[in-house]
Protein backbone atom coordinates (compact mmCIF):
# COMPACT_ATOMS: atom_id res chain seq x y z
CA UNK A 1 -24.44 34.25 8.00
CA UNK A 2 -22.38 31.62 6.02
CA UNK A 3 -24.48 28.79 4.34
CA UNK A 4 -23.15 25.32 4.52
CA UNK A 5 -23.87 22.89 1.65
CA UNK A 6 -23.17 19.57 3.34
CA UNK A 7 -26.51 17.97 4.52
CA UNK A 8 -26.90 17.27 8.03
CA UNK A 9 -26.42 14.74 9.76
CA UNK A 10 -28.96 13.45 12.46
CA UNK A 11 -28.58 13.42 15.70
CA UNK A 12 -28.83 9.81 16.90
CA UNK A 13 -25.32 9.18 14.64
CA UNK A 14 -23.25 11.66 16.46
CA UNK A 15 -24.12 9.90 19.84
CA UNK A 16 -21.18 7.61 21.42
CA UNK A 17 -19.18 7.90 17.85
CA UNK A 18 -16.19 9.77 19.42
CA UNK A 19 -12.60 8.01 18.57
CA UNK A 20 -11.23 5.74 21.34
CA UNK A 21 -7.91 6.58 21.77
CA UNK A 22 -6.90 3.50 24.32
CA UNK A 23 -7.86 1.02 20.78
CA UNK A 24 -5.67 0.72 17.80
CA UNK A 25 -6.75 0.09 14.40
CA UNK A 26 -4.90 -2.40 12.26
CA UNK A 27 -2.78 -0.02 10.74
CA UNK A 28 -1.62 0.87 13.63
CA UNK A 29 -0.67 -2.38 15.61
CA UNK A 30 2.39 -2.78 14.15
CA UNK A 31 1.15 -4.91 11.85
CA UNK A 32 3.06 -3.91 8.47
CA UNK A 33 1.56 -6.44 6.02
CA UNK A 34 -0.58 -3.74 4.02
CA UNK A 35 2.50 -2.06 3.31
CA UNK A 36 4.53 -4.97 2.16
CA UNK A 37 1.27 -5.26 -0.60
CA UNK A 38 1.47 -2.02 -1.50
CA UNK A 39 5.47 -1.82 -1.59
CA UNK A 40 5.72 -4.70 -3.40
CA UNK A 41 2.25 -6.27 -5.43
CA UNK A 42 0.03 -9.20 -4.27
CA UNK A 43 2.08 -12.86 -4.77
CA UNK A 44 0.39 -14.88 -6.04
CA UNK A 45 0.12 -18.40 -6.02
CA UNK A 46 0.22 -20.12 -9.99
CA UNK A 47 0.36 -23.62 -10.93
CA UNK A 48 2.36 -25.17 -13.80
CA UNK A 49 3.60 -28.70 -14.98
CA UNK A 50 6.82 -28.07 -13.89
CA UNK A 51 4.99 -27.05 -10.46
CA UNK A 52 3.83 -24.16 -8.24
CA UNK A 53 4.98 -21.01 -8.34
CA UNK A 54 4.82 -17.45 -6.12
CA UNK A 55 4.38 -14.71 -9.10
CA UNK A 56 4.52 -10.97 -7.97
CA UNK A 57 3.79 -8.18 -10.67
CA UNK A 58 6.73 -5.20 -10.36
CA UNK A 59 5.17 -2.11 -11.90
CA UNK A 60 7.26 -0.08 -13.97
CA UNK A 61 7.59 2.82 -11.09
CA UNK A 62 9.06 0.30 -8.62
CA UNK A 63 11.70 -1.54 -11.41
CA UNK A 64 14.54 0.13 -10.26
CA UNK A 65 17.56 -2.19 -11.06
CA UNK A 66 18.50 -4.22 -14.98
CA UNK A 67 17.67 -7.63 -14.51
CA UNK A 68 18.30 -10.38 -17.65
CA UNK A 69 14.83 -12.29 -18.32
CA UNK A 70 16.01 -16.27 -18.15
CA UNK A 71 13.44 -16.46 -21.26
CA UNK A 72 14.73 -14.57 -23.78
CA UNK A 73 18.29 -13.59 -22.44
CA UNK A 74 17.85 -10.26 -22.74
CA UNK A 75 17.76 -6.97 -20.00
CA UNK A 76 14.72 -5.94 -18.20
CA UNK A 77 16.03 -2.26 -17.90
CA UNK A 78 14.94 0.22 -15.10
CA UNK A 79 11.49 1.40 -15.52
CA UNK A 80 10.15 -1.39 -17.79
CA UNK A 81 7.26 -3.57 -15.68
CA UNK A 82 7.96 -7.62 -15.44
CA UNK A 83 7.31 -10.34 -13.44
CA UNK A 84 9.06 -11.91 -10.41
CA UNK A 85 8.91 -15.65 -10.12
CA UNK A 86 9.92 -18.24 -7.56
CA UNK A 87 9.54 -21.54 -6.85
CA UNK A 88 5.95 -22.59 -4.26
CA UNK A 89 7.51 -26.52 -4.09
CA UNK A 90 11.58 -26.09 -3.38
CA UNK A 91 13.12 -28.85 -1.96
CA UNK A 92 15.32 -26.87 0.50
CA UNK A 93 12.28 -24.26 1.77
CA UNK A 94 11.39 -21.00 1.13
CA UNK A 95 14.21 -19.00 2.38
CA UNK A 96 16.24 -20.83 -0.83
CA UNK A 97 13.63 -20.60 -2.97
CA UNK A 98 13.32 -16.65 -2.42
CA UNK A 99 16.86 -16.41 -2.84
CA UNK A 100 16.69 -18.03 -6.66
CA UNK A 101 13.98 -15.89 -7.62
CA UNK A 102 13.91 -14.44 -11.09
CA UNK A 103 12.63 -11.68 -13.22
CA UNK A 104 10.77 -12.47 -16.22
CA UNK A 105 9.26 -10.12 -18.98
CA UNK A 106 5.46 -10.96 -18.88
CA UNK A 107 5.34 -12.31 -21.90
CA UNK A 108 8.32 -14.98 -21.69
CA UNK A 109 6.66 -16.28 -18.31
CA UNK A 110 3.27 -16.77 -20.01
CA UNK A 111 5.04 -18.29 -23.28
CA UNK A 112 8.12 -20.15 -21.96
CA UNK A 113 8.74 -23.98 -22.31
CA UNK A 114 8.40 -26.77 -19.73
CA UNK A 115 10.91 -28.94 -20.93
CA UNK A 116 14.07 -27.71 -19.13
């Protein structure tokens, strides 16, 4: 006879533990918003003199186009991992403020200048 290794498990957990299939779990109810996270980093929210801003880390397996870093002037090429940036506070709402997002090398975001 063939010996199992896994301990048991008593019998008062196996009781009423069967799946419901009539309930969905989060994953499941359409909503998508762990995905987006995963897809796409954690924003987050970061606050400066020259006022709030949405950061998002890219990782270097999901930097897939050559982007020019407004700090230095130079490319962000594909593969490299950088920073997306975007105004928290725009004047004209967050659909504009999305739209003049920009990539940053990590560095040049951390070290740039306020005065503009």
């Amino acid at each position: 006879m063939p010996r199992s290794n896994r301990p048991r498990r008593p019998k008062s957990s196996r009781v009423n533990k069967a799946r419901n299939y009539n309930e969905e779990s989060e994953y499941e109810a359409g909503s998508d918003d762990w995905l987006q996270k995963a897809r796409f980093g954690v924003v987050r929210l970061q606050d400066a003199p020259d006022g709030q801003w949405h950061v998002r880390q890219i990782s270097p397996m999901n930097a897939s186009k050559v982007y020019t870093c407004p700090g230095c002037n130079r490319q962000i090429g594909v593969g490299v991992g950088h920073l997306v940036a975007w105004r928290a506070d725009h004047w004209s709402g967050d659909d504009a403020a999305a739209n003049a997002r920009r990539h940053w090398h990590p560095h040049c975001w951390d070290t740039r200048s306020y005065r503009y």
